[in-house]
PDB file of N, CA and C in Angstrom:
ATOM      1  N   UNK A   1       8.187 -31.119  -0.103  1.00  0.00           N
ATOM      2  CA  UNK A   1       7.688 -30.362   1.035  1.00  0.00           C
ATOM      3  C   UNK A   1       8.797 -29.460   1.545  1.00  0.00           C
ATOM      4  N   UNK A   2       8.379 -27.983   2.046  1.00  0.00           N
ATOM      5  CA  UNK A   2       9.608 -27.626   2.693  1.00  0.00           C
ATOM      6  C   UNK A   2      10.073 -27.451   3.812  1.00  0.00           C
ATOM      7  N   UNK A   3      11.223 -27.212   4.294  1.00  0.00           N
ATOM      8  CA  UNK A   3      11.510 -27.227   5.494  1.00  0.00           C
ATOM      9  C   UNK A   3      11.497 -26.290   6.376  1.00  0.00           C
ATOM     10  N   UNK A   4      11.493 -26.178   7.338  1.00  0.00           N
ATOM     11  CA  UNK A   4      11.857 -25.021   8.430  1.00  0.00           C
ATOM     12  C   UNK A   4      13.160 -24.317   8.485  1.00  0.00           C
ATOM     13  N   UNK A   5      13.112 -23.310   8.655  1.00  0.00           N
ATOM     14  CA  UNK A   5      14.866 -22.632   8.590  1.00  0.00           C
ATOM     15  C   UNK A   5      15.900 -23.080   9.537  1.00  0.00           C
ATOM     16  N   UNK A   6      16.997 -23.854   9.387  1.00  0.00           N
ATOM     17  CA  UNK A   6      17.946 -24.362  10.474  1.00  0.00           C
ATOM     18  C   UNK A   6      17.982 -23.159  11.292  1.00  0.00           C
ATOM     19  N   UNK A   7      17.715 -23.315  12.736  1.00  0.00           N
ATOM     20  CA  UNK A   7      18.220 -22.505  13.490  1.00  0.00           C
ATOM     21  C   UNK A   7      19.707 -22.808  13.721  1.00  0.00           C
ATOM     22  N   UNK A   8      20.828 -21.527  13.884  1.00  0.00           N
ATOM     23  CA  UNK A   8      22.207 -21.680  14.650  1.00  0.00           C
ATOM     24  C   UNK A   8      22.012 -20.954  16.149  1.00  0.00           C
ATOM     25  N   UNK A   9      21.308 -20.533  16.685  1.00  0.00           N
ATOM     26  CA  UNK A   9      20.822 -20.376  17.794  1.00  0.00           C
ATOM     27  C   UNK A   9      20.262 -21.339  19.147  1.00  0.00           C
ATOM     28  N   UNK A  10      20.401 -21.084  20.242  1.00  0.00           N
ATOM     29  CA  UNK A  10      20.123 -22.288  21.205  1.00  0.00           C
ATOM     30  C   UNK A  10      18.972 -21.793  22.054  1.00  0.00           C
ATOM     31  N   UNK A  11      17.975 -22.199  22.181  1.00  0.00           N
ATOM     32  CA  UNK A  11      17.170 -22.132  23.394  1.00  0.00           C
ATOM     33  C   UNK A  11      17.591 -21.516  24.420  1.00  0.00           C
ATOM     34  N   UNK A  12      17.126 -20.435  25.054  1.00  0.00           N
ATOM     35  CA  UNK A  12      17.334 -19.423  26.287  1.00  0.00           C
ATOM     36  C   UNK A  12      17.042 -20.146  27.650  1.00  0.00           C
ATOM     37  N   UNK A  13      16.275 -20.985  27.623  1.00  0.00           N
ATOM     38  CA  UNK A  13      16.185 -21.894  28.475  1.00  0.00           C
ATOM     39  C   UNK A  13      17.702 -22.550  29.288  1.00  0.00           C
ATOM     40  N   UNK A  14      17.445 -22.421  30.633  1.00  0.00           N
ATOM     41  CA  UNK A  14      19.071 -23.083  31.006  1.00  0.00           C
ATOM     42  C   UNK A  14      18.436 -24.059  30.942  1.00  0.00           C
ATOM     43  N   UNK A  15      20.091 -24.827  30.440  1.00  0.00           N
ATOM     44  CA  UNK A  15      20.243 -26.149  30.456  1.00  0.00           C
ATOM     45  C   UNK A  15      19.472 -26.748  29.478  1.00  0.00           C
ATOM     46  N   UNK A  16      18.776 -26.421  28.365  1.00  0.00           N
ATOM     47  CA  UNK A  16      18.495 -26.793  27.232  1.00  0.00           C
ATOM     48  C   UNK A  16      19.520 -26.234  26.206  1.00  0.00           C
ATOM     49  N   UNK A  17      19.644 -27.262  25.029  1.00  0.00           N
ATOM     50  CA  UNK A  17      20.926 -27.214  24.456  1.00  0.00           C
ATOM     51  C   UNK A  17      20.343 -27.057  23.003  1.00  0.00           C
ATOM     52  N   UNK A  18      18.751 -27.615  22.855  1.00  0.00           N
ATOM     53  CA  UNK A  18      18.398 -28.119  21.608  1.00  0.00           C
ATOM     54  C   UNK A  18      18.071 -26.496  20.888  1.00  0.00           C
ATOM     55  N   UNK A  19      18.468 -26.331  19.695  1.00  0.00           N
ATOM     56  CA  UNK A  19      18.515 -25.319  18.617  1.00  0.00           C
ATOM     57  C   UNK A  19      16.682 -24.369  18.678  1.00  0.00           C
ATOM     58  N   UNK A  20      16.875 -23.193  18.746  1.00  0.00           N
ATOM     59  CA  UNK A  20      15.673 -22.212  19.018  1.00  0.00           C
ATOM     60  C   UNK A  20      14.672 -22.585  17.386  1.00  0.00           C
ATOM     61  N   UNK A  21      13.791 -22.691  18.074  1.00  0.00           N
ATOM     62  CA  UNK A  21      12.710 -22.819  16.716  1.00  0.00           C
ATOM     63  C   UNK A  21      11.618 -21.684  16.567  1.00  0.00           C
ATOM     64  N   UNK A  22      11.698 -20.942  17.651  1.00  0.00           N
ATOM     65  CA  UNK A  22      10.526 -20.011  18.237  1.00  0.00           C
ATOM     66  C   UNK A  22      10.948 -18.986  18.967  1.00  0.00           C
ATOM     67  N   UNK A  23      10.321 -17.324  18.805  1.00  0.00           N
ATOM     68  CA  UNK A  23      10.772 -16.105  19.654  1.00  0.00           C
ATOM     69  C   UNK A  23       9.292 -15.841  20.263  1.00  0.00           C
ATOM     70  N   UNK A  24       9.798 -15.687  21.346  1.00  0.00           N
ATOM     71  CA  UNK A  24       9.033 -15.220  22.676  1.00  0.00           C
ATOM     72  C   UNK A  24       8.968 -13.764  22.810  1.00  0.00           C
ATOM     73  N   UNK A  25       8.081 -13.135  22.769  1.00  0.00           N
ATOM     74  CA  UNK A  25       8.125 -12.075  23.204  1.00  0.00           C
ATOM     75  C   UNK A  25       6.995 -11.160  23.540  1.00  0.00           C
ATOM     76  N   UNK A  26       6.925 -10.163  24.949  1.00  0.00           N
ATOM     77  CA  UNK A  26       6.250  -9.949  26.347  1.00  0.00           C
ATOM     78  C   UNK A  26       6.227  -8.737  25.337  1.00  0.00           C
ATOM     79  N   UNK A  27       4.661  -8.650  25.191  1.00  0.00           N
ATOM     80  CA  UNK A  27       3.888  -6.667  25.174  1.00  0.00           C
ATOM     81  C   UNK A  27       3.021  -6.271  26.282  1.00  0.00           C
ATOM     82  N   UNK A  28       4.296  -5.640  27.114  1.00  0.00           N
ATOM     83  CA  UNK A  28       3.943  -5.446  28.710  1.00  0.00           C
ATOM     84  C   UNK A  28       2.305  -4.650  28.182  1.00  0.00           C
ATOM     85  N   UNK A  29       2.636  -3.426  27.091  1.00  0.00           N
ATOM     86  CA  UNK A  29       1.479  -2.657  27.420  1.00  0.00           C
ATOM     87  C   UNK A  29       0.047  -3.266  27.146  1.00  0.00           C
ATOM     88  N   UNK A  30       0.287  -4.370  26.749  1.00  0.00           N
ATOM     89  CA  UNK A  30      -1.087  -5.036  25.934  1.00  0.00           C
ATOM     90  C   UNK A  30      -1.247  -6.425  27.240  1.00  0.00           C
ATOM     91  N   UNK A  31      -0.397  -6.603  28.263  1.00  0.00           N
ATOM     92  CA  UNK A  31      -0.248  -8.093  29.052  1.00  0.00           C
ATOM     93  C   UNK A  31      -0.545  -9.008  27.599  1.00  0.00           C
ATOM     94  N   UNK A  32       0.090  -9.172  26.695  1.00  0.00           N
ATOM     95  CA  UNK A  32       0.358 -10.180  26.001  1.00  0.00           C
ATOM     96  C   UNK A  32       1.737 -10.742  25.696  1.00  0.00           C
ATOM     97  N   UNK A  33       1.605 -12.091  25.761  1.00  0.00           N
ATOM     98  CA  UNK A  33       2.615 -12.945  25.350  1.00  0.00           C
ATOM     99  C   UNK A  33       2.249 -13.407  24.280  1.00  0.00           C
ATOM    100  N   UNK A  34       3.923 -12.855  22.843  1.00  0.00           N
ATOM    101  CA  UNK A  34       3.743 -13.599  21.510  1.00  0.00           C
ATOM    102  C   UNK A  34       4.307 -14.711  20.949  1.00  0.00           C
ATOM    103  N   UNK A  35       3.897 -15.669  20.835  1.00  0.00           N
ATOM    104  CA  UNK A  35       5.112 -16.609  20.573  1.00  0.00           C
ATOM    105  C   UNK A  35       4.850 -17.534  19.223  1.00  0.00           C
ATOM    106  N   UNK A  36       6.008 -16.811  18.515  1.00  0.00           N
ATOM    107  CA  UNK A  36       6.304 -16.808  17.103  1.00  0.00           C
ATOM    108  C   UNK A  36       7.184 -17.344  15.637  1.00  0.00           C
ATOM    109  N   UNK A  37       7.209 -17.382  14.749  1.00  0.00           N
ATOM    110  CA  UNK A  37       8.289 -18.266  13.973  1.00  0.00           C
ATOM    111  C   UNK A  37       9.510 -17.417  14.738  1.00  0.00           C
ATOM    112  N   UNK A  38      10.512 -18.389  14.508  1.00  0.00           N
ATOM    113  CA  UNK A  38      11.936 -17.673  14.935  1.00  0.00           C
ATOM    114  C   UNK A  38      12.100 -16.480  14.265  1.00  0.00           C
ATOM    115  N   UNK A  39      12.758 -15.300  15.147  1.00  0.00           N
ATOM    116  CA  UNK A  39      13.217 -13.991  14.962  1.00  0.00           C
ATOM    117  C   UNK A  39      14.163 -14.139  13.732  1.00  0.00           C
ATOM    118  N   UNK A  40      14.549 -13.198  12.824  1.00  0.00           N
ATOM    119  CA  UNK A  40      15.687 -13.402  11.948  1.00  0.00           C
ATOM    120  C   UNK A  40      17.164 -12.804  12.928  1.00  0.00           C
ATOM    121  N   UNK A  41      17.033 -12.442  13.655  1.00  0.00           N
ATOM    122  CA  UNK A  41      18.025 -12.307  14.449  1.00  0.00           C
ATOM    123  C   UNK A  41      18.166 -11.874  16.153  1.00  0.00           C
ATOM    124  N   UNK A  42      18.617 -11.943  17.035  1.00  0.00           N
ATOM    125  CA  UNK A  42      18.520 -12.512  17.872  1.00  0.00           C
ATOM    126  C   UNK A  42      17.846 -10.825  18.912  1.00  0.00           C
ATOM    127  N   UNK A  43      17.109 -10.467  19.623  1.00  0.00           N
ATOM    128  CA  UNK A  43      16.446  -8.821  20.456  1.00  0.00           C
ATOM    129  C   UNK A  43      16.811  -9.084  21.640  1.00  0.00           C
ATOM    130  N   UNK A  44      17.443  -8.143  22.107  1.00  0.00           N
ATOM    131  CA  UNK A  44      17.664  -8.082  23.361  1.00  0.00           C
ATOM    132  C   UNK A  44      16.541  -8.367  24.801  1.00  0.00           C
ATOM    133  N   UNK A  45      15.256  -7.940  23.829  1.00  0.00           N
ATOM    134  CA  UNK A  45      13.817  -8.069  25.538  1.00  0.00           C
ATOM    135  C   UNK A  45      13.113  -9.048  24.092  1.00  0.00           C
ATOM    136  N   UNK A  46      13.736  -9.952  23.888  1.00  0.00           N
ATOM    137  CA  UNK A  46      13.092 -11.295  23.268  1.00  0.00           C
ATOM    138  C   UNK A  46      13.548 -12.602  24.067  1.00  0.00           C
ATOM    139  N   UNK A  47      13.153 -13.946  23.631  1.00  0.00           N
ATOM    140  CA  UNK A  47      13.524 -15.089  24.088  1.00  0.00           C
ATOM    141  C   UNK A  47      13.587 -16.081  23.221  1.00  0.00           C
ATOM    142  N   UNK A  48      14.446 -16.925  22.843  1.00  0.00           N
ATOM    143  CA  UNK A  48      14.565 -17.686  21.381  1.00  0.00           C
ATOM    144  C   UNK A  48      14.483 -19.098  22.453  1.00  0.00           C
ATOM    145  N   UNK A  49      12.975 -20.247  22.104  1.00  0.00           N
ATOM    146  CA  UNK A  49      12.601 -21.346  22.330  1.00  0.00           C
ATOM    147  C   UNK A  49      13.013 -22.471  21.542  1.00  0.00           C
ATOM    148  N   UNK A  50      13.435 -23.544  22.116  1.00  0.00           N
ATOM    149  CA  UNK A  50      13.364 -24.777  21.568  1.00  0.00           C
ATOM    150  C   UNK A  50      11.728 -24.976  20.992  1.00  0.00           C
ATOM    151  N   UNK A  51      11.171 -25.653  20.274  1.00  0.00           N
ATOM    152  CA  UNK A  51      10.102 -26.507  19.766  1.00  0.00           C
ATOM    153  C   UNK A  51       9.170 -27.303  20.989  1.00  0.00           C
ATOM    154  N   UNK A  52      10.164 -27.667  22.137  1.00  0.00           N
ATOM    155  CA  UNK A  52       9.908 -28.261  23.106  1.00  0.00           C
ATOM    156  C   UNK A  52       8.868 -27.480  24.216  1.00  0.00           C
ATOM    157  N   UNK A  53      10.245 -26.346  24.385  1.00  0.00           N
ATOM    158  CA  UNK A  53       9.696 -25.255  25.435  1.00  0.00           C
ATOM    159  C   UNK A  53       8.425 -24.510  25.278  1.00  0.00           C
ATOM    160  N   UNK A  54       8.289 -24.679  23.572  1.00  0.00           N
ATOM    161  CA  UNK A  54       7.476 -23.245  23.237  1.00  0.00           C
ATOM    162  C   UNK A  54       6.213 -24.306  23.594  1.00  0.00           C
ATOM    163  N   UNK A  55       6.084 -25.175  23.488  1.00  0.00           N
ATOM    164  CA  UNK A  55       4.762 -26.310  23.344  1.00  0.00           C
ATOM    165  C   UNK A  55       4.407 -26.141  24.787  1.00  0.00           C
ATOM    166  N   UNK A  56       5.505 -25.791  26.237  1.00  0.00           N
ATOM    167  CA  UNK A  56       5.014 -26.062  27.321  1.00  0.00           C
ATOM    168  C   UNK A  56       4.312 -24.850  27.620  1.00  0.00           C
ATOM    169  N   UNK A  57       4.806 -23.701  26.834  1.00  0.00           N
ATOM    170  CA  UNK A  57       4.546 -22.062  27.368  1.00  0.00           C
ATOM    171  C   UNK A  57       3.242 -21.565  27.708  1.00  0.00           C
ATOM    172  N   UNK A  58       3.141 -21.444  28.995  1.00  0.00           N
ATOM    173  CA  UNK A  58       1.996 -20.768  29.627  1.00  0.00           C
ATOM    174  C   UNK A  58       2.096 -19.327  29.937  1.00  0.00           C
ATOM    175  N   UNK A  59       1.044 -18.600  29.677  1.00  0.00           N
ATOM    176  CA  UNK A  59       1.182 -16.822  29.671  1.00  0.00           C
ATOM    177  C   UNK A  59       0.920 -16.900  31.729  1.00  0.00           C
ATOM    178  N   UNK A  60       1.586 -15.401  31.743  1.00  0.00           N
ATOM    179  CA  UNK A  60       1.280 -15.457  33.211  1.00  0.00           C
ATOM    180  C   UNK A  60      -0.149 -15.143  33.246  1.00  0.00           C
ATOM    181  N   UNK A  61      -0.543 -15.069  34.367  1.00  0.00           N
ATOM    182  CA  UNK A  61      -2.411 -15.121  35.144  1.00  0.00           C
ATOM    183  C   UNK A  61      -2.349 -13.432  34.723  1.00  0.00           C
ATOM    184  N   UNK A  62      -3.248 -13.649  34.064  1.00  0.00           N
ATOM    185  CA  UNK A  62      -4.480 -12.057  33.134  1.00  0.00           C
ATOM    186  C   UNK A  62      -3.642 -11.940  32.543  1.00  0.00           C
ATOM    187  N   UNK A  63      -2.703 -12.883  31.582  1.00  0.00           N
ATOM    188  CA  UNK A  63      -1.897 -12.383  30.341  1.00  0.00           C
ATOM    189  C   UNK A  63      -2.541 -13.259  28.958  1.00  0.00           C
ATOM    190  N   UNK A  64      -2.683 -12.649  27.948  1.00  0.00           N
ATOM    191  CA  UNK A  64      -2.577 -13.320  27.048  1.00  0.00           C
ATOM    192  C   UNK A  64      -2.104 -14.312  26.411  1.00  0.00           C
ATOM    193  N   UNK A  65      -2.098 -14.795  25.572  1.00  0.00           N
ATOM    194  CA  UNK A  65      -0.566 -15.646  24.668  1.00  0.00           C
ATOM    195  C   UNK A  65      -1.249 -15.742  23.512  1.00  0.00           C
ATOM    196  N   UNK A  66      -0.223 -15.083  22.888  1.00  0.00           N
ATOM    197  CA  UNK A  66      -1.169 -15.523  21.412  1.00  0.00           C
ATOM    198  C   UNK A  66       0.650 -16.463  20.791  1.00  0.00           C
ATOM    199  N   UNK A  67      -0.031 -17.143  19.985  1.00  0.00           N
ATOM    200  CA  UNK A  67       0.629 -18.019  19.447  1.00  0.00           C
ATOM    201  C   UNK A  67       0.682 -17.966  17.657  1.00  0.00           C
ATOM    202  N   UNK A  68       1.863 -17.352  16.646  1.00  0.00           N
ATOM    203  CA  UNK A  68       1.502 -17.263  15.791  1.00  0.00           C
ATOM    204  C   UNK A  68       2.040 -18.748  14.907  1.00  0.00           C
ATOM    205  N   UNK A  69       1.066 -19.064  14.009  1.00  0.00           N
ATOM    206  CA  UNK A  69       1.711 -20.091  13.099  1.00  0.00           C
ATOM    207  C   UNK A  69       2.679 -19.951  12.410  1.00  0.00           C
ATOM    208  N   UNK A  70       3.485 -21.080  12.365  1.00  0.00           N
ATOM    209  CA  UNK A  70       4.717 -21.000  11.973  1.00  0.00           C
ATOM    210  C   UNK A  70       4.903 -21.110  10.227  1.00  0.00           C
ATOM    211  N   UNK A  71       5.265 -20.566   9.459  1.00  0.00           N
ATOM    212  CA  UNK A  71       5.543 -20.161   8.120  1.00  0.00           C
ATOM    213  C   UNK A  71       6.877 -21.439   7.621  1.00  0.00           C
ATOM    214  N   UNK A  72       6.126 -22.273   6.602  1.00  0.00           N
ATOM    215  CA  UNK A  72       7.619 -23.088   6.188  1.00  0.00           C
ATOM    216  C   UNK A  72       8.020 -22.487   5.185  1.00  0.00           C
ATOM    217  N   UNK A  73       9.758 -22.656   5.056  1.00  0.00           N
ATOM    218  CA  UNK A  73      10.494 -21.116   4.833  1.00  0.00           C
ATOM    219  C   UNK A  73      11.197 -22.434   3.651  1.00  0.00           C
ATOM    220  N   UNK A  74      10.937 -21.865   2.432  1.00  0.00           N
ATOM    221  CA  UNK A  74      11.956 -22.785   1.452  1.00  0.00           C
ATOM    222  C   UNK A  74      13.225 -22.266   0.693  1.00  0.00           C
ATOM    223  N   UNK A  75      14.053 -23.187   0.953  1.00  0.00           N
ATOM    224  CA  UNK A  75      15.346 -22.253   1.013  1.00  0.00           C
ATOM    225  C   UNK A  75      15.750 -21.536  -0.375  1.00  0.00           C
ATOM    226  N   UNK A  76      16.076 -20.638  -0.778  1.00  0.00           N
ATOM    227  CA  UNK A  76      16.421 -20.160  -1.922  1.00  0.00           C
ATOM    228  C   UNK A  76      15.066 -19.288  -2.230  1.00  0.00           C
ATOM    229  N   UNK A  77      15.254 -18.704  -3.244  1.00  0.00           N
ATOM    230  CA  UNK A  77      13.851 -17.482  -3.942  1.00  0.00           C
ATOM    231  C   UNK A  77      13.183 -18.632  -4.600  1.00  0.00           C
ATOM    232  N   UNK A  78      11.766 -17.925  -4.406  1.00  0.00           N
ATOM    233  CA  UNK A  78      10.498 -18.920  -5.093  1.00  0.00           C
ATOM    234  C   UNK A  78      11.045 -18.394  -6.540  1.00  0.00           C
ATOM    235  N   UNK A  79       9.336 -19.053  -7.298  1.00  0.00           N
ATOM    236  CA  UNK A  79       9.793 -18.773  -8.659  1.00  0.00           C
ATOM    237  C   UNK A  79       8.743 -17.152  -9.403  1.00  0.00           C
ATOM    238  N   UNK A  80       8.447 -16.914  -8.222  1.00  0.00           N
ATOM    239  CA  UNK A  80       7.817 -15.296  -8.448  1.00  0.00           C
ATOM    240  C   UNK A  80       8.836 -14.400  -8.049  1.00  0.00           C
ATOM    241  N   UNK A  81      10.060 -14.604  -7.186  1.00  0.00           N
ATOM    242  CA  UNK A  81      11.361 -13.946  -7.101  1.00  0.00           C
ATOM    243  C   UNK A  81      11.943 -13.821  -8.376  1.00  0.00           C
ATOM    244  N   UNK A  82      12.085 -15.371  -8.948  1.00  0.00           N
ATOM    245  CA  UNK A  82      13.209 -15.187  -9.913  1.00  0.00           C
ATOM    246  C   UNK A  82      12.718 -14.699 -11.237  1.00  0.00           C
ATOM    247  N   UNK A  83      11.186 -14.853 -11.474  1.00  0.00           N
ATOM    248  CA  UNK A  83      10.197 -14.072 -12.667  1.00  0.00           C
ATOM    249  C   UNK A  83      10.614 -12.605 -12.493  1.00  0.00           C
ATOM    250  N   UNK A  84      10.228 -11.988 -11.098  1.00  0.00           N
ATOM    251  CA  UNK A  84      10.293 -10.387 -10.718  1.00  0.00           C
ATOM    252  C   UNK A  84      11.475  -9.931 -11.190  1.00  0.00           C
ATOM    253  N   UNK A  85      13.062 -10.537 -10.844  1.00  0.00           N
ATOM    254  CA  UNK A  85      14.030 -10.267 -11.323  1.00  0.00           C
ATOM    255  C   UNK A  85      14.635 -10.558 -12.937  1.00  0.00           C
ATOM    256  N   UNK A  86      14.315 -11.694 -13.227  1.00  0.00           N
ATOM    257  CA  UNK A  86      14.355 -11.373 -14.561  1.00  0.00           C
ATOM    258  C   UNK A  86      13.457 -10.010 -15.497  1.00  0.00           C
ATOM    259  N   UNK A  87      12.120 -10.125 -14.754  1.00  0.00           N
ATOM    260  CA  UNK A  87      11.830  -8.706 -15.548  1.00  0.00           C
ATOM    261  C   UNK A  87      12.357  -7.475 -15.581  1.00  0.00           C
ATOM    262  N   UNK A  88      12.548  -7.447 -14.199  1.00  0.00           N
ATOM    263  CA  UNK A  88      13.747  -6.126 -13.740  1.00  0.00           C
ATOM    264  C   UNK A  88      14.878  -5.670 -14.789  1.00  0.00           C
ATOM    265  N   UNK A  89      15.457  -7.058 -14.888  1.00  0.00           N
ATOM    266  CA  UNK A  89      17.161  -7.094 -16.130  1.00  0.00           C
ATOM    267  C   UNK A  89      16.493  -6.517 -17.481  1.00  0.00           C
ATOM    268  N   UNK A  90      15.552  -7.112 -17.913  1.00  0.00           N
ATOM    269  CA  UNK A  90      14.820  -7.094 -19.159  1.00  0.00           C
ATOM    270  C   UNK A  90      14.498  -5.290 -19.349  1.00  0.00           C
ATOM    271  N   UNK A  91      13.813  -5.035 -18.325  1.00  0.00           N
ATOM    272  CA  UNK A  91      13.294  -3.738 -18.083  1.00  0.00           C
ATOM    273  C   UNK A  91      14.749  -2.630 -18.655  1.00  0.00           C
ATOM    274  N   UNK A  92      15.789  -2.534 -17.663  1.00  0.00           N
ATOM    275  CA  UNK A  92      16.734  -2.343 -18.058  1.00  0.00           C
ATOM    276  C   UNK A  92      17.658  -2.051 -18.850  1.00  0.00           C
ATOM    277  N   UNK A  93      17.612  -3.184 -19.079  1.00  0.00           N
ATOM    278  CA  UNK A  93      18.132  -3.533 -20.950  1.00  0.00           C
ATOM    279  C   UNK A  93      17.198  -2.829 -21.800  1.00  0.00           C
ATOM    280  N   UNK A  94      16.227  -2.977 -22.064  1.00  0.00           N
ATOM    281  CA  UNK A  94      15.541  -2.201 -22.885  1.00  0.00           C
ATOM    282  C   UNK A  94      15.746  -0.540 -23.113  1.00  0.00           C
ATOM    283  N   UNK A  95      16.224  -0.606 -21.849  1.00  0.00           N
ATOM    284  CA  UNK A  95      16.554   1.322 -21.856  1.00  0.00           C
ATOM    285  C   UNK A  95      17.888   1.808 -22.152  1.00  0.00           C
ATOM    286  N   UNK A  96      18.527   0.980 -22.364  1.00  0.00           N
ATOM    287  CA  UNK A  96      19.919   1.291 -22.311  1.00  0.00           C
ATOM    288  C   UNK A  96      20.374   1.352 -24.084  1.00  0.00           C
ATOM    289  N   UNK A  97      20.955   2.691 -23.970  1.00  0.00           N
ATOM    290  CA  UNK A  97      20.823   2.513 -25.866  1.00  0.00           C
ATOM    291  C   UNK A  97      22.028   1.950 -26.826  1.00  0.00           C
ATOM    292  N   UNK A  98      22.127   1.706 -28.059  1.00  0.00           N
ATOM    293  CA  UNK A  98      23.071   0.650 -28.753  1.00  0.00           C
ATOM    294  C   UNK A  98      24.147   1.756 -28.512  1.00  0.00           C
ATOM    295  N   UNK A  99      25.012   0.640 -28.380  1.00  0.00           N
ATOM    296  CA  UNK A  99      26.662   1.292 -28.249  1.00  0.00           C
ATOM    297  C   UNK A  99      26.910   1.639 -29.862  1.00  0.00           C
ATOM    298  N   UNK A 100      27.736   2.843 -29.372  1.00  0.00           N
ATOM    299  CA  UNK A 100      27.809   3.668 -30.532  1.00  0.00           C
ATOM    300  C   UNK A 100      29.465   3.231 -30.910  1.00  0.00           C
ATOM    301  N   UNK A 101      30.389   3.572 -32.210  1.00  0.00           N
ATOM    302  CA  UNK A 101      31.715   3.083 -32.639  1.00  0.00           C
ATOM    303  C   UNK A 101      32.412   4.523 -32.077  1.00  0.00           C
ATOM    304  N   UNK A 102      33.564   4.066 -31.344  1.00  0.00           N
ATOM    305  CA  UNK A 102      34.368   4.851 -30.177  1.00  0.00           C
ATOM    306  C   UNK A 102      35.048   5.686 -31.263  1.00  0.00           C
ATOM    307  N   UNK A 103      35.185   6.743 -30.949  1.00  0.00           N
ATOM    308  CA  UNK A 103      35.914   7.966 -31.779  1.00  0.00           C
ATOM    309  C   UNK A 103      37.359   8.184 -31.156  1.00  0.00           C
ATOM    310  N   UNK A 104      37.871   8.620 -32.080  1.00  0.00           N
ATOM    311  CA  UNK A 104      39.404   8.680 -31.612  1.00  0.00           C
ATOM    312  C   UNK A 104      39.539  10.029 -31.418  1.00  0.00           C
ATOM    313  N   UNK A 105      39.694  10.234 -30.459  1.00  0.00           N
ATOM    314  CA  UNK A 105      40.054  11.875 -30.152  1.00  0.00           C
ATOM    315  C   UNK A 105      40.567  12.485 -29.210  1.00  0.00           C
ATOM    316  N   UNK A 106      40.793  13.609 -28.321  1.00  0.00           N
ATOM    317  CA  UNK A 106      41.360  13.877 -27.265  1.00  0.00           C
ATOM    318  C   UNK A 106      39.920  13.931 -26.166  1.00  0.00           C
ATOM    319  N   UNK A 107      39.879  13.565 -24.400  1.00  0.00           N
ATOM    320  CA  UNK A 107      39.252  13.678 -23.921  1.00  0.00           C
ATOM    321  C   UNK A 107      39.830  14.009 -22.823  1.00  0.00           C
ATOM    322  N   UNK A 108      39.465  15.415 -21.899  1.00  0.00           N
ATOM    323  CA  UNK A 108      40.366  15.294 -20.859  1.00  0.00           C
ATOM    324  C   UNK A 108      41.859  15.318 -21.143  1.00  0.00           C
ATOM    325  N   UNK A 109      42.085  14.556 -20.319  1.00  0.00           N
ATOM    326  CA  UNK A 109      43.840  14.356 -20.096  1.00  0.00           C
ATOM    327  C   UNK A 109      44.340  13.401 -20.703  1.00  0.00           C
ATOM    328  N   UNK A 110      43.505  12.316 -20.884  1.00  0.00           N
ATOM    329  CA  UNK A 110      43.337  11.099 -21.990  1.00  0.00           C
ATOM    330  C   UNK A 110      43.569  11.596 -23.160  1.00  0.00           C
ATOM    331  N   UNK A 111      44.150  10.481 -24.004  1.00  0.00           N
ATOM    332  CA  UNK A 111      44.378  10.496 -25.291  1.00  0.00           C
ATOM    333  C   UNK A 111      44.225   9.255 -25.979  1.00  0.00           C
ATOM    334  N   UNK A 112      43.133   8.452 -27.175  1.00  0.00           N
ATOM    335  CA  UNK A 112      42.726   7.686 -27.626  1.00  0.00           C
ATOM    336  C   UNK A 112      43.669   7.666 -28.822  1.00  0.00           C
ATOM    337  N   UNK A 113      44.584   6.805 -29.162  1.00  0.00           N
ATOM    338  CA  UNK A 113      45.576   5.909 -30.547  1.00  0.00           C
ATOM    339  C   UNK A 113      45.036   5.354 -31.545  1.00  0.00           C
ATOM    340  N   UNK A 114      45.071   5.773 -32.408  1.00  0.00           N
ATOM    341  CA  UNK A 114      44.626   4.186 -33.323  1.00  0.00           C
ATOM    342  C   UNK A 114      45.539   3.424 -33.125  1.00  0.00           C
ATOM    343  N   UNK A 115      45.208   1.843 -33.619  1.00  0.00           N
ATOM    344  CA  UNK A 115      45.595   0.630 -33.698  1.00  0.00           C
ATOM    345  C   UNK A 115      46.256   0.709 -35.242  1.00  0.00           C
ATOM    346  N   UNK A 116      47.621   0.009 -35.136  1.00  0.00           N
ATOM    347  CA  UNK A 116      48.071   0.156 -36.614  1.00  0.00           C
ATOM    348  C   UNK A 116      47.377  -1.147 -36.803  1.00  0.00           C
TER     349      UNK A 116
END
């Protein structure tokens, strides 16, 4: 089964200490409140929730709240990542044409030796 992404982040909440699991965040123009898997990084007119807090969260009076489900995040690339990228290399390679035997000659400012 997988896990949830460690948060290193703390709950905005004073005086809660326990690690943010959830971003909060107010769309004045819509009076909705969203509250969502954790942000990948931290918005200035956002709010990063404990698990705790987000469970108590009430929208203000004629506001919304929508609440989105939370996505379990497994660590490392699936195995349709690592298929996509191997085809990529493959792709690649295929275009790239056989190395040809290096000529000895002048190039530039360079100058190529034979080997006794």
């Amino acid at each position: 089964m997988a896990k949830l992404r460690p948060a290193s982040r703390k709950c905005t909440r004073t005086g809660c200490a326990l690690p943010a699991m959830q971003t909060l965040t107010y769309v004045y123009s819509d009076s909705t409140v969203v509250l969502g898997p954790l942000a990948t990084y931290a918005e200035p007119h956002s709010y990063d929730l404990c698990s705790d807090h987000g469970a108590k969260l009430t929208a203000p009076r004629g506001w919304e709240l929508i609440r989105l489900a939370h996505e379990e995040i497994e660590p490392g690339p699936s195995e349709d990542d690592l298929l996509a990228i191997a085809e990529a290399v493959r792709s690649v390679i295929s275009n790239v044409p056989e190395p040809t035997a290096p000529t000895i000659g002048r190039r530039g400012h360079l100058r190529a030796l034979p080997s006794e």
